[in-house]
Protein backbone atom coordinates (compact mmCIF):
# COMPACT_ATOMS: atom_id res chain seq x y z
CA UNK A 1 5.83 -13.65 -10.79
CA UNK A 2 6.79 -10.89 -8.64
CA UNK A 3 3.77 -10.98 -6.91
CA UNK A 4 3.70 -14.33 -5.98
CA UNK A 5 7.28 -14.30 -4.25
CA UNK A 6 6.02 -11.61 -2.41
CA UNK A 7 3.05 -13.84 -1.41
CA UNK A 8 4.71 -16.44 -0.17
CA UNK A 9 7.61 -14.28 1.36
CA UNK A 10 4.76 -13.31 3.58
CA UNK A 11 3.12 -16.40 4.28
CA UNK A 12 6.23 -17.64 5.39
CA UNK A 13 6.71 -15.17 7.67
CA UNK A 14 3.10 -15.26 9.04
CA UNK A 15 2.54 -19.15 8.93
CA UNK A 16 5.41 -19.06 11.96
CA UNK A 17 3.96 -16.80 14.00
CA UNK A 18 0.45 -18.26 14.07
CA UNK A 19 1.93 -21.40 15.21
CA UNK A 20 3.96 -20.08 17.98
CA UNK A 21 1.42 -17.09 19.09
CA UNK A 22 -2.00 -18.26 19.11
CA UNK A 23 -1.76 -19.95 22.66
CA UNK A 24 -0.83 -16.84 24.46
CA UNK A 25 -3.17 -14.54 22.11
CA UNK A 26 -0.46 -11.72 21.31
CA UNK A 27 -0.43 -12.28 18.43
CA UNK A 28 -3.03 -13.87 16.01
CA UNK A 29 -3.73 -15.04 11.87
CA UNK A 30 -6.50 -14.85 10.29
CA UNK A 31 -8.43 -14.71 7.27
CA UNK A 32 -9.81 -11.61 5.89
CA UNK A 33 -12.96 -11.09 3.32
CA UNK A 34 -14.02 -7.02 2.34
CA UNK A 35 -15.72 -5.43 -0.19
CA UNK A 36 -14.52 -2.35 -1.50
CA UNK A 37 -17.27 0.48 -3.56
CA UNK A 38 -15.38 3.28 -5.53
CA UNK A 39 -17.22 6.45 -4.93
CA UNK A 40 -18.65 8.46 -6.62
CA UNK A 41 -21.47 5.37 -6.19
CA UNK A 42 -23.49 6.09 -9.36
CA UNK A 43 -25.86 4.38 -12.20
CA UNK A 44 -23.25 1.74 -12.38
CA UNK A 45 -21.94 0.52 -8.97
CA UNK A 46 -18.00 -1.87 -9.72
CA UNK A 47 -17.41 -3.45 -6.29
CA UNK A 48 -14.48 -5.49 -5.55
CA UNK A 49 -13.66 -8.50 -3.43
CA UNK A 50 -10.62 -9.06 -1.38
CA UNK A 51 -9.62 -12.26 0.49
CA UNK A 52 -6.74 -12.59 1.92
CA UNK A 53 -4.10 -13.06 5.48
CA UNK A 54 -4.05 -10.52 8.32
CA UNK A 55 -1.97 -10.71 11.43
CA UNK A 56 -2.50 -9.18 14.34
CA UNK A 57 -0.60 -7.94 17.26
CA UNK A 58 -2.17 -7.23 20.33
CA UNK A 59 -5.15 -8.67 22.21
CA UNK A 60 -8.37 -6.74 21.13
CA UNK A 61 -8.77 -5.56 24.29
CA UNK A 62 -5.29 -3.76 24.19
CA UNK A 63 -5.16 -0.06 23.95
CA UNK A 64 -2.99 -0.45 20.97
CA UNK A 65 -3.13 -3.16 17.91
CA UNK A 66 -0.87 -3.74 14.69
CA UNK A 67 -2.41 -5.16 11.63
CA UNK A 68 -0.89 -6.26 8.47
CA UNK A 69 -1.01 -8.90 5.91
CA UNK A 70 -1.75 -9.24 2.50
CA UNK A 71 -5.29 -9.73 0.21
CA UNK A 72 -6.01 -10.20 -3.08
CA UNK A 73 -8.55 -7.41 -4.40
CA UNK A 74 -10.77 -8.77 -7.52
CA UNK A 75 -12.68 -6.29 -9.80
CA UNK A 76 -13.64 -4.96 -12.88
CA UNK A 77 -12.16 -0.96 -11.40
CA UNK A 78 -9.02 -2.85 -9.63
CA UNK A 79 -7.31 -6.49 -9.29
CA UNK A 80 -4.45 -7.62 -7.60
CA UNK A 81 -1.97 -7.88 -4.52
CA UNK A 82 -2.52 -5.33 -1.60
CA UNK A 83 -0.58 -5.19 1.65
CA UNK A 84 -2.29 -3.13 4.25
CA UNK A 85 -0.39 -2.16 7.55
CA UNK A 86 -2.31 -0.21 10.03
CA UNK A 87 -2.11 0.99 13.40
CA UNK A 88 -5.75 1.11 15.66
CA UNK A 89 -6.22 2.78 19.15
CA UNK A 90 -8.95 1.09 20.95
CA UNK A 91 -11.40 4.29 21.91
CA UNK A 92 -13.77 1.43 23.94
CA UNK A 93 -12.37 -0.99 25.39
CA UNK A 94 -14.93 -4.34 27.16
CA UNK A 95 -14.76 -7.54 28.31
CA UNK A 96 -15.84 -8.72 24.98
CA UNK A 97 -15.73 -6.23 22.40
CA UNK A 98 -13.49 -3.07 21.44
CA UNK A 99 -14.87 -0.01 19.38
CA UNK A 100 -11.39 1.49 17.66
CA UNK A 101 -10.49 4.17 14.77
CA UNK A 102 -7.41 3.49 12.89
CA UNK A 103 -5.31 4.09 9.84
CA UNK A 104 -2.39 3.52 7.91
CA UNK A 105 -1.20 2.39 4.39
CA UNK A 106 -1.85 -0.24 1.77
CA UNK A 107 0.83 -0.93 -0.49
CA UNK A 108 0.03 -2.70 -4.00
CA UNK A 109 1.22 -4.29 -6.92
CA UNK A 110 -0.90 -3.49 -9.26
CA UNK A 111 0.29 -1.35 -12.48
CA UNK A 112 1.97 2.06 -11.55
CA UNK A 113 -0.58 2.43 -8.18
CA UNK A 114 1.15 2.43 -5.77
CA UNK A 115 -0.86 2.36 -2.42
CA UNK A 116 -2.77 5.10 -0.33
CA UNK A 117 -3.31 6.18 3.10
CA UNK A 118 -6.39 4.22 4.79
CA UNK A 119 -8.85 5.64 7.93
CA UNK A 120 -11.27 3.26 9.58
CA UNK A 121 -13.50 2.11 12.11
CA UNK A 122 -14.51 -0.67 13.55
CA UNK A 123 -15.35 -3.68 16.19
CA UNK A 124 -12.67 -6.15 17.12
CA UNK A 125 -13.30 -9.03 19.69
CA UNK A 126 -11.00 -12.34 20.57
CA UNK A 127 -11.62 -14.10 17.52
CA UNK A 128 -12.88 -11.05 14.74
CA UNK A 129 -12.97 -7.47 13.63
CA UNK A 130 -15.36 -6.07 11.60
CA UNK A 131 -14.33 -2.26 9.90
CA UNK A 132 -15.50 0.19 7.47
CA UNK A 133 -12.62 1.92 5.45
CA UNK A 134 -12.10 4.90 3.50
CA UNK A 135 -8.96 5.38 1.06
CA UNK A 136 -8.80 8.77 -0.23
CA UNK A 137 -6.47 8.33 -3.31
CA UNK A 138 -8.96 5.44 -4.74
CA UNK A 139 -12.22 7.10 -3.58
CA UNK A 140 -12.75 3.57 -1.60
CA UNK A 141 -15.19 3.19 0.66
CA UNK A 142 -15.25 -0.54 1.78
CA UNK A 143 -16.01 -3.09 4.41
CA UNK A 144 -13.92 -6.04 5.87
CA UNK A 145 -14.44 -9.11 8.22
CA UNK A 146 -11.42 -10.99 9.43
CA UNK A 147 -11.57 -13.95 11.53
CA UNK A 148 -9.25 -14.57 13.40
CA UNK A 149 -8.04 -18.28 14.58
């Protein structure tokens, strides 16, 4: 139940925005897919899928963007609510495309876990990114796509 109020707590808070910042691209919503690995990647590989809401602030082209949302993660190693904030500095930055490295923290809600320090990489442009991520704690190594509207 918990995790659900905190679910819509943030969609309410997101939903807003969208509607108010999408015309002068500041600030954008999207939706987000990834697929996290837990390493050590052995006989038996136990991926996990996350979907979930990421807002962005910042135009991709920006020397400096804020991420955060929040994604359900689905697995047989780990399931539940996740709420990643992150911080990326754009190392490239074109007419098109940006090449960034980034980090920060995901928070979750699931059993006594509660969240670990992420690094990534990736390629953001007007309406996507596209990362790979590495969380230390979990021994995640993972990919995400987020489109953003």
């Amino acid at each position: 139940m918990k995790n659900l109020h905190i679910l819509l707590l943030t969609a309410a808070i997101l939903i807003p925005f969208s509607l108010k910042g999408q015309n002068d691209r500041i600030f954008r919503v999207g939706v987000d897919a990834s697929m996290d690995f837990f390493l050590p990647l052995g006989d038996k590989i136990a991926p996990s899928v996350g979907l979930g809401v990421l807002g962005r602030v910042g135009r991709y082209d920006q020397w400096v963007n804020f991420v955060g949302g929040v994604r359900y993660i689905y697995g047989r190693r780990l399931s539940g609510f996740q709420v990643p904030l992150t911080v990326n500095v754009n190392l490239y930055r074109g007419p098109k495309l940006s090449a960034y490295l980034g980090g920060g923290y995901e928070f979750d809600f699931i059993g006594t876990y509660w969240g670990c320090t992420i690094i990534q990489t990736g390629l953001a442009g007007r309406h996507f990114d596209v990362r790979i991520f590495y969380k230390h704690y979990q021994g995640d190594l993972g990919v995400r796509f987020t489109y953003y509207f």
